[in-house]
N, C-alpha and C. Protein backbone atom coordinates (compact mmCIF):
# COMPACT_ATOMS: atom_id res chain seq x y z
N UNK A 1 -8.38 -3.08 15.48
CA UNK A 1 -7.95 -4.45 15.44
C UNK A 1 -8.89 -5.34 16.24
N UNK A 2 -9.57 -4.78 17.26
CA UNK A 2 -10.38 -5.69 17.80
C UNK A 2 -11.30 -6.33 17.91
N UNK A 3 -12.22 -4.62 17.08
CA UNK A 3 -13.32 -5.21 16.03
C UNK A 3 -13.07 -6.43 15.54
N UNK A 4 -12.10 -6.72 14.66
CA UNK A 4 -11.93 -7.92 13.66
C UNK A 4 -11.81 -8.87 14.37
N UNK A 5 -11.06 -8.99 15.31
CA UNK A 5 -10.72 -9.78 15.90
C UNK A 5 -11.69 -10.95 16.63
N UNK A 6 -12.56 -9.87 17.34
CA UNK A 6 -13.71 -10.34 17.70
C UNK A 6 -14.67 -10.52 17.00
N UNK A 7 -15.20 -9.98 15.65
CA UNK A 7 -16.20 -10.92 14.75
C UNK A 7 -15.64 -11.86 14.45
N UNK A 8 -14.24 -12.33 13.83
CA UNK A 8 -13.06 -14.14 13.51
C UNK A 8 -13.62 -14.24 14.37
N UNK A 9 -13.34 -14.18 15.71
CA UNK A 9 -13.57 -15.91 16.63
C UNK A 9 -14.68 -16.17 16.99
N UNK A 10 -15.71 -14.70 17.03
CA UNK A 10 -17.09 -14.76 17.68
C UNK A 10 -18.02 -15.98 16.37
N UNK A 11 -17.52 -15.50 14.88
CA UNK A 11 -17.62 -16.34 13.90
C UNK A 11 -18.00 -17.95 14.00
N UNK A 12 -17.01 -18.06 14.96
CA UNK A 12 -16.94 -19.81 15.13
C UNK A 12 -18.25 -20.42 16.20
N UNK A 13 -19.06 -19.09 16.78
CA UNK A 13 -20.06 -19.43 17.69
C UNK A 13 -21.15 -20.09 17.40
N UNK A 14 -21.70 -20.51 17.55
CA UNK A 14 -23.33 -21.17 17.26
C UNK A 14 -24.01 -19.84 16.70
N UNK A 15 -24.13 -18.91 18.45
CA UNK A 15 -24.76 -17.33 17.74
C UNK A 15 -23.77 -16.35 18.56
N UNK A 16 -22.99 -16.22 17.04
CA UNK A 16 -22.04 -15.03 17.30
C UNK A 16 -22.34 -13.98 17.88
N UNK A 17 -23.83 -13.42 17.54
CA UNK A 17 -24.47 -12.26 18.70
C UNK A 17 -24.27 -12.49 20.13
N UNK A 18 -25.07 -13.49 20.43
CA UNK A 18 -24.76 -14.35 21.83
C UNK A 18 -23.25 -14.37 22.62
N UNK A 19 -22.50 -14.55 21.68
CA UNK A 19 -20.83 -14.94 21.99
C UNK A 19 -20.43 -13.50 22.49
N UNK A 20 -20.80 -12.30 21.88
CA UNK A 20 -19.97 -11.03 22.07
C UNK A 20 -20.68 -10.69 22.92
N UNK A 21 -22.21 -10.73 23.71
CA UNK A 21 -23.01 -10.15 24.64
C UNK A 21 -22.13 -10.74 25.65
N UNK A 22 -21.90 -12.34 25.97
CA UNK A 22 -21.30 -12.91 26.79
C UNK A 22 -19.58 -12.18 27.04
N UNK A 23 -19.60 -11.88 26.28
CA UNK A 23 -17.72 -11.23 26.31
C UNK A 23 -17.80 -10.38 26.61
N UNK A 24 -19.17 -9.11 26.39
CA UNK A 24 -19.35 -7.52 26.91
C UNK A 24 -19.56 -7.84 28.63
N UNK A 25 -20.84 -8.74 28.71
CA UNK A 25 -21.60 -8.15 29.67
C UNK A 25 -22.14 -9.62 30.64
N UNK A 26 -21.32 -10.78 30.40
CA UNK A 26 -21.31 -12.29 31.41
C UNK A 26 -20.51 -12.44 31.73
N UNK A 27 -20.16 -13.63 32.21
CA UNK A 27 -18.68 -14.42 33.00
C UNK A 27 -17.40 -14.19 31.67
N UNK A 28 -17.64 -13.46 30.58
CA UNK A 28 -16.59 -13.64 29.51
C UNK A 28 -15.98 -14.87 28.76
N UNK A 29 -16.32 -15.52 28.91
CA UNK A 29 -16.11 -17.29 28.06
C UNK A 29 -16.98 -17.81 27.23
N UNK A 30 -16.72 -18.16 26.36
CA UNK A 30 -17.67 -18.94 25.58
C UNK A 30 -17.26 -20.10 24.99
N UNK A 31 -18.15 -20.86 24.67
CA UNK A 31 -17.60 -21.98 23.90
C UNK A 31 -17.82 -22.32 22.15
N UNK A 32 -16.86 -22.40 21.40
CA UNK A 32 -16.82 -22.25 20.54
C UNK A 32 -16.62 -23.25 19.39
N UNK A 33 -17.20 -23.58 18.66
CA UNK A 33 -16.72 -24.88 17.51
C UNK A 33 -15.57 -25.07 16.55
N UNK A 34 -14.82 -25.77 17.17
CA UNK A 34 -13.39 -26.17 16.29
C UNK A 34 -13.33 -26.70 15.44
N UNK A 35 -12.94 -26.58 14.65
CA UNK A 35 -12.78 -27.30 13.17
C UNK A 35 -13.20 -26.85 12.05
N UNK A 36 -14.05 -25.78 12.04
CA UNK A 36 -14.78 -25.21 11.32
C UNK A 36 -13.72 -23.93 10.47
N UNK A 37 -13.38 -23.32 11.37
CA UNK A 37 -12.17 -22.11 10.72
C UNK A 37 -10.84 -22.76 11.43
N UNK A 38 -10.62 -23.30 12.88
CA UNK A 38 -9.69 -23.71 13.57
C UNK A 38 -9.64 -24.75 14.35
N UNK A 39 -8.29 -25.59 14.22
CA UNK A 39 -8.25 -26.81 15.62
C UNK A 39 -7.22 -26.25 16.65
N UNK A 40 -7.33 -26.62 17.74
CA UNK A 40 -6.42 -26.20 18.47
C UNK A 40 -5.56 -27.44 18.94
N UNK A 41 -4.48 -27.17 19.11
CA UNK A 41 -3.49 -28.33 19.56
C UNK A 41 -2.96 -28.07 21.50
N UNK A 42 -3.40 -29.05 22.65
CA UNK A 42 -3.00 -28.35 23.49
C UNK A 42 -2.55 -29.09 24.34
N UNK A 43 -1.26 -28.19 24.34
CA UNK A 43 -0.08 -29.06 25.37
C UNK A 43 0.01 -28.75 26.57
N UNK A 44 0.58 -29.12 27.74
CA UNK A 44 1.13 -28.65 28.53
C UNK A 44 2.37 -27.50 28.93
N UNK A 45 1.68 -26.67 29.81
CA UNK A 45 2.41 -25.21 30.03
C UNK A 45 3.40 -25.34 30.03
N UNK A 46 4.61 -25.76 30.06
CA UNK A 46 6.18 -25.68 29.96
C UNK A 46 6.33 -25.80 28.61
N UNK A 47 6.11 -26.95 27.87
CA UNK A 47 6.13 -27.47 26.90
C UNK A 47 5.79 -26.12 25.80
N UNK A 48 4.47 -25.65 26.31
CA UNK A 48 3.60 -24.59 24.78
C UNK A 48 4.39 -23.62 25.40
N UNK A 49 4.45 -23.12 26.76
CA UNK A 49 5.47 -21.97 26.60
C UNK A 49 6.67 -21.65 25.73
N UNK A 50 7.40 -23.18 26.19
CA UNK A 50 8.73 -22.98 25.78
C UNK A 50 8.94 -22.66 24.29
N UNK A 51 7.79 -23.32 23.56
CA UNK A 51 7.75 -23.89 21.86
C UNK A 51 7.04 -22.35 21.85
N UNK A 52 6.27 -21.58 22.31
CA UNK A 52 6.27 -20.40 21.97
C UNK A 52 7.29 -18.88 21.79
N UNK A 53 8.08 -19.23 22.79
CA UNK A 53 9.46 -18.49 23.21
C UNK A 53 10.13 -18.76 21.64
N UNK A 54 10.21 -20.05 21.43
CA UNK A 54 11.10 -20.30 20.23
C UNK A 54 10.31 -19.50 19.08
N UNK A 55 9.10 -19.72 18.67
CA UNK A 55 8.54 -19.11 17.92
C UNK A 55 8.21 -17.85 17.71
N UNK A 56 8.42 -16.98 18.67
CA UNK A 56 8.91 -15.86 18.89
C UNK A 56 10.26 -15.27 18.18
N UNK A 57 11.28 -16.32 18.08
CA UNK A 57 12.72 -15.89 17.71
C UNK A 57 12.66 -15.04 16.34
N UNK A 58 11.65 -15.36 15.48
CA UNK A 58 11.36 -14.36 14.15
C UNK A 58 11.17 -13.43 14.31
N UNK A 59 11.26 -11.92 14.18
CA UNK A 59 11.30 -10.91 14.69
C UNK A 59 10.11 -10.65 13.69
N UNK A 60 9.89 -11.36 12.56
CA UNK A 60 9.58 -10.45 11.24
C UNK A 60 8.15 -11.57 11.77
N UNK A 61 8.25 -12.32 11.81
CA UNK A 61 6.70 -13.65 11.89
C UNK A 61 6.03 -13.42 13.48
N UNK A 62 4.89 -12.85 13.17
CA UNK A 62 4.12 -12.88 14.67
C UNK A 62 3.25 -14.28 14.39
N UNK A 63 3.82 -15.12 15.73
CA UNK A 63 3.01 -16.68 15.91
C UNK A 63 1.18 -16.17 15.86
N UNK A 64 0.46 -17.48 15.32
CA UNK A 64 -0.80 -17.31 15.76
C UNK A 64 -1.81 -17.03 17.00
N UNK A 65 -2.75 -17.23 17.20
CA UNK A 65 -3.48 -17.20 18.48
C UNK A 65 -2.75 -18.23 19.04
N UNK A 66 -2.45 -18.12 20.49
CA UNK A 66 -2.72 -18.73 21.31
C UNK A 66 -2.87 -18.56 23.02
N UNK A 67 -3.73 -19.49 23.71
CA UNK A 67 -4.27 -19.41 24.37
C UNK A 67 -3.86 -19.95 25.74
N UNK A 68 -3.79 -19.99 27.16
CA UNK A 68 -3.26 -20.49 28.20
C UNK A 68 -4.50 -20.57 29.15
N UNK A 69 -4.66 -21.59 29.52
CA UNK A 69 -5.73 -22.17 30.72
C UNK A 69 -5.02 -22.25 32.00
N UNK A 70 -4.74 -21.10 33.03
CA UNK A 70 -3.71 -20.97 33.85
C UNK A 70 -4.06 -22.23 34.65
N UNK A 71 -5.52 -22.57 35.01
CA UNK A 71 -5.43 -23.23 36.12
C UNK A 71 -5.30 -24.85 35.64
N UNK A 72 -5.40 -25.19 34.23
CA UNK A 72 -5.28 -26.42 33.86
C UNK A 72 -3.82 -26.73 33.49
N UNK A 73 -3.51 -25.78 33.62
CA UNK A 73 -1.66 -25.69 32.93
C UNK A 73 -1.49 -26.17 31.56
N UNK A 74 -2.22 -25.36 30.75
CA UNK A 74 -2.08 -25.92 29.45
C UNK A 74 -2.23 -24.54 28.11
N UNK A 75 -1.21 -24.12 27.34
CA UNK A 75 -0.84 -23.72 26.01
C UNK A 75 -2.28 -23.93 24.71
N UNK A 76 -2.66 -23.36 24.51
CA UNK A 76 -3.47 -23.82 22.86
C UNK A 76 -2.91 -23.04 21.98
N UNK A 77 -2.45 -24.04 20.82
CA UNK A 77 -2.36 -23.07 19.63
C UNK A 77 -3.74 -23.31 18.59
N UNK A 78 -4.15 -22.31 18.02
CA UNK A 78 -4.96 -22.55 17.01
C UNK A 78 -3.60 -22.71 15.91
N UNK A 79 -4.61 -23.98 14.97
CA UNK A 79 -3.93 -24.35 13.86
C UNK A 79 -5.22 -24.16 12.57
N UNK A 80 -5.08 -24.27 11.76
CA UNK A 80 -5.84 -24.25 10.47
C UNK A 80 -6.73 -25.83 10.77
N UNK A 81 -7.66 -26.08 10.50
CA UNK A 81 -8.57 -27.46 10.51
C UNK A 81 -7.89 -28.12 9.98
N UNK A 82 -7.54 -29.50 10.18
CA UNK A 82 -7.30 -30.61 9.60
C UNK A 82 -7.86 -31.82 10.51
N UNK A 83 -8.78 -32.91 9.59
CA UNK A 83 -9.88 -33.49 10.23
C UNK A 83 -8.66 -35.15 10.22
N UNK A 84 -7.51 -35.01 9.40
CA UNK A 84 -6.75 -36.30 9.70
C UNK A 84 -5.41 -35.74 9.73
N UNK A 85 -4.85 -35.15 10.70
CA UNK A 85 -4.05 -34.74 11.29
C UNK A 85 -3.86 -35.42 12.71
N UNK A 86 -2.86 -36.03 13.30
CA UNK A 86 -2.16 -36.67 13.86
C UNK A 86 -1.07 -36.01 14.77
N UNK A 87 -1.21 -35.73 16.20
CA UNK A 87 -0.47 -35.04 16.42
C UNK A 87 0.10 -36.15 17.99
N UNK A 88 1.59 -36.15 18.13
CA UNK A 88 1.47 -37.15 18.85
C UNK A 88 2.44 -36.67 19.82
N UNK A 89 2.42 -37.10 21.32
CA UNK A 89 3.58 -36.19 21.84
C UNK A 89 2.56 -36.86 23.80
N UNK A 90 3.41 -36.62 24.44
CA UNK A 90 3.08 -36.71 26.20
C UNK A 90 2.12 -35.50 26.21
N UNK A 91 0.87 -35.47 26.53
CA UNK A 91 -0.12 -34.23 27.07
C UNK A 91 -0.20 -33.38 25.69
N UNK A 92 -0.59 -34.22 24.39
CA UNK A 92 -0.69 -33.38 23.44
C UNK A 92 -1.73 -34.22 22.68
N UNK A 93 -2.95 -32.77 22.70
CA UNK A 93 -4.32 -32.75 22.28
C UNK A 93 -4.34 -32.26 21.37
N UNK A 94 -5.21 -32.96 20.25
CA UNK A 94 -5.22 -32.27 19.18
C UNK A 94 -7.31 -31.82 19.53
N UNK A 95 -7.57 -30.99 19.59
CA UNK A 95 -9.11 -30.73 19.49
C UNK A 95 -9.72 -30.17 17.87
N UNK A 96 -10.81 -30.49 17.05
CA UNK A 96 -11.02 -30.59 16.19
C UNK A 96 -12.78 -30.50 15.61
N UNK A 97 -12.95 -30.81 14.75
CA UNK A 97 -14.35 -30.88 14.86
C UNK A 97 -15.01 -31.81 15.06
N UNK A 98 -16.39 -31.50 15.97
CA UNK A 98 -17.08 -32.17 16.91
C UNK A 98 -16.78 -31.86 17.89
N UNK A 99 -15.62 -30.79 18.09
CA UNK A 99 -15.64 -30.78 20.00
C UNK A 99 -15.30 -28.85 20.34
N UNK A 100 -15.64 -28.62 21.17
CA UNK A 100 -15.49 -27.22 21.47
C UNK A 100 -14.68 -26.80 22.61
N UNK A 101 -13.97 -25.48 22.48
CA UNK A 101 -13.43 -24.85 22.76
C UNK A 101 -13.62 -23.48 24.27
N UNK A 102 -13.30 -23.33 24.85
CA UNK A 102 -13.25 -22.11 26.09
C UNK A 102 -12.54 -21.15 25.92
N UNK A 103 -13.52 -20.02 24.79
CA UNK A 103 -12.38 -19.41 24.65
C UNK A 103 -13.17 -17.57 25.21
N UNK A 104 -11.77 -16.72 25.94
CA UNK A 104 -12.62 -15.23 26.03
C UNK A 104 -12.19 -14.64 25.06
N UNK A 105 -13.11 -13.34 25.34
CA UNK A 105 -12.36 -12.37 24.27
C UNK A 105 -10.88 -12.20 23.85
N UNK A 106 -11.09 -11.46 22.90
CA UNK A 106 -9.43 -11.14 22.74
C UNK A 106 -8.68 -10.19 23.16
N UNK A 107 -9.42 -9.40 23.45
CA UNK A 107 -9.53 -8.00 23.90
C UNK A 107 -8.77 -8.39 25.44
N UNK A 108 -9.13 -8.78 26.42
CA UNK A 108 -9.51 -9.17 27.64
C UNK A 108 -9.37 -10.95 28.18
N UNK A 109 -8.54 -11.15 29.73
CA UNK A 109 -8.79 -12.03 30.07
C UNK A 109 -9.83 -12.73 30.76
N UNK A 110 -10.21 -13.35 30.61
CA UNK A 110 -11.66 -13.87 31.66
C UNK A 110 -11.42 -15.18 32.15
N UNK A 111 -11.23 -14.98 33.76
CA UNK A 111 -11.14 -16.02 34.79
C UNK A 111 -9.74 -16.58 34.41
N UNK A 112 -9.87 -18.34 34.23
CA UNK A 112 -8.52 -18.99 34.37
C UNK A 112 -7.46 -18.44 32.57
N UNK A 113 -8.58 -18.09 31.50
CA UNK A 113 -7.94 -17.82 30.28
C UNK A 113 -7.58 -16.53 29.93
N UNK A 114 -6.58 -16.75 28.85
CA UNK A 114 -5.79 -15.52 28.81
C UNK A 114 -5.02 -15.71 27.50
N UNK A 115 -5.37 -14.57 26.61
CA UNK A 115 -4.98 -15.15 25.17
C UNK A 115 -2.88 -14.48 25.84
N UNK A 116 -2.02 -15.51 25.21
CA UNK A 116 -1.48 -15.17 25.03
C UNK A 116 -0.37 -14.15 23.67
N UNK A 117 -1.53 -14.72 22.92
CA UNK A 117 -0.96 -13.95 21.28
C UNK A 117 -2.83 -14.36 20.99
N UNK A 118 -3.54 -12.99 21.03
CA UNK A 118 -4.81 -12.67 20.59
C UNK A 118 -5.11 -13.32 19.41
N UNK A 119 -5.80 -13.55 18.72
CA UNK A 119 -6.32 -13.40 17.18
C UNK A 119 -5.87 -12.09 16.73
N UNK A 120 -5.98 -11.92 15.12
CA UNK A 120 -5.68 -10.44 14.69
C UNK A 120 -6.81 -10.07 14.27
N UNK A 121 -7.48 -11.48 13.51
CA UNK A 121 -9.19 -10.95 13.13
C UNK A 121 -9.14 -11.18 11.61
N UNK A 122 -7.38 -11.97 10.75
CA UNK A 122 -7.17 -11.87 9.51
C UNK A 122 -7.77 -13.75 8.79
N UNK A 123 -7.63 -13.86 10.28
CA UNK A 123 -7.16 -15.77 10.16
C UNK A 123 -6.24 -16.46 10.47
N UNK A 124 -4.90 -15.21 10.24
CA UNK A 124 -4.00 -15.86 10.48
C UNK A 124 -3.56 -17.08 11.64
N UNK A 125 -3.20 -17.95 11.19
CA UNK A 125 -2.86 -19.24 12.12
C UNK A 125 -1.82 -19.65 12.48
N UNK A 126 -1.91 -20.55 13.21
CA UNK A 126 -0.02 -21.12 13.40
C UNK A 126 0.26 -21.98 12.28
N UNK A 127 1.63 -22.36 11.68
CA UNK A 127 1.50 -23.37 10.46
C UNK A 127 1.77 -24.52 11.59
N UNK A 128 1.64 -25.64 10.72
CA UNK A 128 1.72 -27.02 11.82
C UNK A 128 2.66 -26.96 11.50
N UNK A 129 3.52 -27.28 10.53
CA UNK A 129 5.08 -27.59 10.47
C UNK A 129 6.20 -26.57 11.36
N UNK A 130 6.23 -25.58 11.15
CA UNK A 130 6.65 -24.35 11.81
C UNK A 130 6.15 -24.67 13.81
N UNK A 131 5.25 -24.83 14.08
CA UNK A 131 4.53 -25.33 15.29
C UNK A 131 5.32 -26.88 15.88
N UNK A 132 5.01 -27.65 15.06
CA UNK A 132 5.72 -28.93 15.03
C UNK A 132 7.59 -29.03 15.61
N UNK A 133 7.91 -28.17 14.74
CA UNK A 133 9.45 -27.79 14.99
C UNK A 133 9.95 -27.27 16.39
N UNK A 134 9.10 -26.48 16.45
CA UNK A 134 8.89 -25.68 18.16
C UNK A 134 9.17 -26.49 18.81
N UNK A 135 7.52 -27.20 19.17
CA UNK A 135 7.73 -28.40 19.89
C UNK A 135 8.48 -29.10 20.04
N UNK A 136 8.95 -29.82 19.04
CA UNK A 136 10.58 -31.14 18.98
C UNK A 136 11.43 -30.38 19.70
N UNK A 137 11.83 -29.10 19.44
CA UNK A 137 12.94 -28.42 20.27
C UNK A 137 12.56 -28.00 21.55
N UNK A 138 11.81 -27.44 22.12
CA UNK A 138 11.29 -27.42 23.29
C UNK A 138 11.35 -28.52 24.04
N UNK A 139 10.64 -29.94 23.39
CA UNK A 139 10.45 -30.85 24.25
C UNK A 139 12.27 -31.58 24.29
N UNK A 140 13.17 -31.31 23.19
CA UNK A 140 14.08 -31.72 23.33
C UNK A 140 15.20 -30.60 24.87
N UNK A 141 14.88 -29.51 24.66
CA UNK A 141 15.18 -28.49 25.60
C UNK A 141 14.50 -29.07 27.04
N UNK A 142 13.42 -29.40 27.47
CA UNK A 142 12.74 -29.88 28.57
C UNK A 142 13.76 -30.96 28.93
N UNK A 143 13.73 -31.86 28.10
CA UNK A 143 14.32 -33.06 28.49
C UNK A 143 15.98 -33.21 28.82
N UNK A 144 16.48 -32.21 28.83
CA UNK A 144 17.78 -31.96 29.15
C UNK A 144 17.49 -31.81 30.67
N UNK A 145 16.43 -30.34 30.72
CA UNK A 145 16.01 -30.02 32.25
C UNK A 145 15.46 -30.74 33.08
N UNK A 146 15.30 -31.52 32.64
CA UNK A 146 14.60 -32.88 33.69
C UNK A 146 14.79 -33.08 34.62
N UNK A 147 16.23 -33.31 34.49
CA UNK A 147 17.11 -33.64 36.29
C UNK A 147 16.93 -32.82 37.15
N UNK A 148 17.25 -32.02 36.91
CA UNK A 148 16.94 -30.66 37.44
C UNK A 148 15.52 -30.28 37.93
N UNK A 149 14.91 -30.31 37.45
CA UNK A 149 13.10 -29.88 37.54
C UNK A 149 12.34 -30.99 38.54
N UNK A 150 11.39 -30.40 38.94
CA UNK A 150 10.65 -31.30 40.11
C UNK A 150 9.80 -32.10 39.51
N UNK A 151 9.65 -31.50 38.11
CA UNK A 151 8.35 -32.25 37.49
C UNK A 151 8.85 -33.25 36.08
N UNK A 152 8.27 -33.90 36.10
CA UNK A 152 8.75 -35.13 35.35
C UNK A 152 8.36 -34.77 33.66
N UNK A 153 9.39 -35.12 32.96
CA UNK A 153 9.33 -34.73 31.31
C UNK A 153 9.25 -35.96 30.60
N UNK A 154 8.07 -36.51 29.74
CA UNK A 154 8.92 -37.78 29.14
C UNK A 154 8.70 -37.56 27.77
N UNK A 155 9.60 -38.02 27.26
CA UNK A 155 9.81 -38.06 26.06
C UNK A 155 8.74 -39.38 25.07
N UNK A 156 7.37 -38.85 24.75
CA UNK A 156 7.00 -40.00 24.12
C UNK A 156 6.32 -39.41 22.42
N UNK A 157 7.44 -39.62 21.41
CA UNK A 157 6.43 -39.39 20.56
C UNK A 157 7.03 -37.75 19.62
N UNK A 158 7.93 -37.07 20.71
CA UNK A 158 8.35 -35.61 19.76
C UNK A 158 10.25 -36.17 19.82
């Protein structure tokens, strides 16, 4: 599985040779071009956690890649490219083409990243609608916890 896994994303490199030397035998990160096979959408860690937990609830549907930047506090899901896609929400990035990505192996974490649901190496992606849904409920779930929580939730947009 990892084989595959790692030619998909190494795929998206400038020089995919380059990308997997860096993942064997450098700091493990690379940067990678979005939009091309994938955009990533990226929220904030409570938020992509939570909307991941939910997406989880399918026993039978394993969610797509996604990715966690521990020290930025932030969730990525890869989604399928869409160059007029609109994604709107408090701390929600849509990244796309023209802009690149930090991503390590799949295999392995490197430094602040850490796939939380790897690539498989098929393509498979998150659907936006299915993704979308997450979110609304999550962020509707956050916003209950608000009072409660030290950190501030706002509701703009899900």
């Amino acid at each position: 599985m990892w084989k595959q896994a790692v030619e998909w994303l190494a795929a998206a490199a400038t020089d995919p040779q380059e990308c997997k030397r860096e993942w064997d035998y450098g700091a493990g990160t690379m940067l990678v071009e979005a939009g091309r096979y994938w955009d990533v959408l990226s929220v904030p860690d409570r938020l992509g956690l939570l909307a991941l937990d939910i997406l989880w609830r399918d026993p039978l549907k394993v969610p797509g890649p996604t990715l966690v930047d521990c020290a930025a506090r932030r969730v990525g899901f890869f989604l399928p490219p869409d160059p007029v896609s609109e994604w709107v929400g408090f701390g929600v990035r849509h990244v796309g083409r023209g802009s690149w990505v930090a991503v390590p192996p799949p295999y392995r974490p490197a430094g602040r990243l850490e796939w939380l649901v790897p690539p498989d190496g098929t393509g498979s992606l998150h659907i936006p609608g299915t993704l979308e849904t997450a979110l609304r409920e999550a962020s509707r779930t956050l916003a209950v916890l608000a009072p409660v929580s030290a950190e501030p939730v706002v509701m703009d947009g899900w």
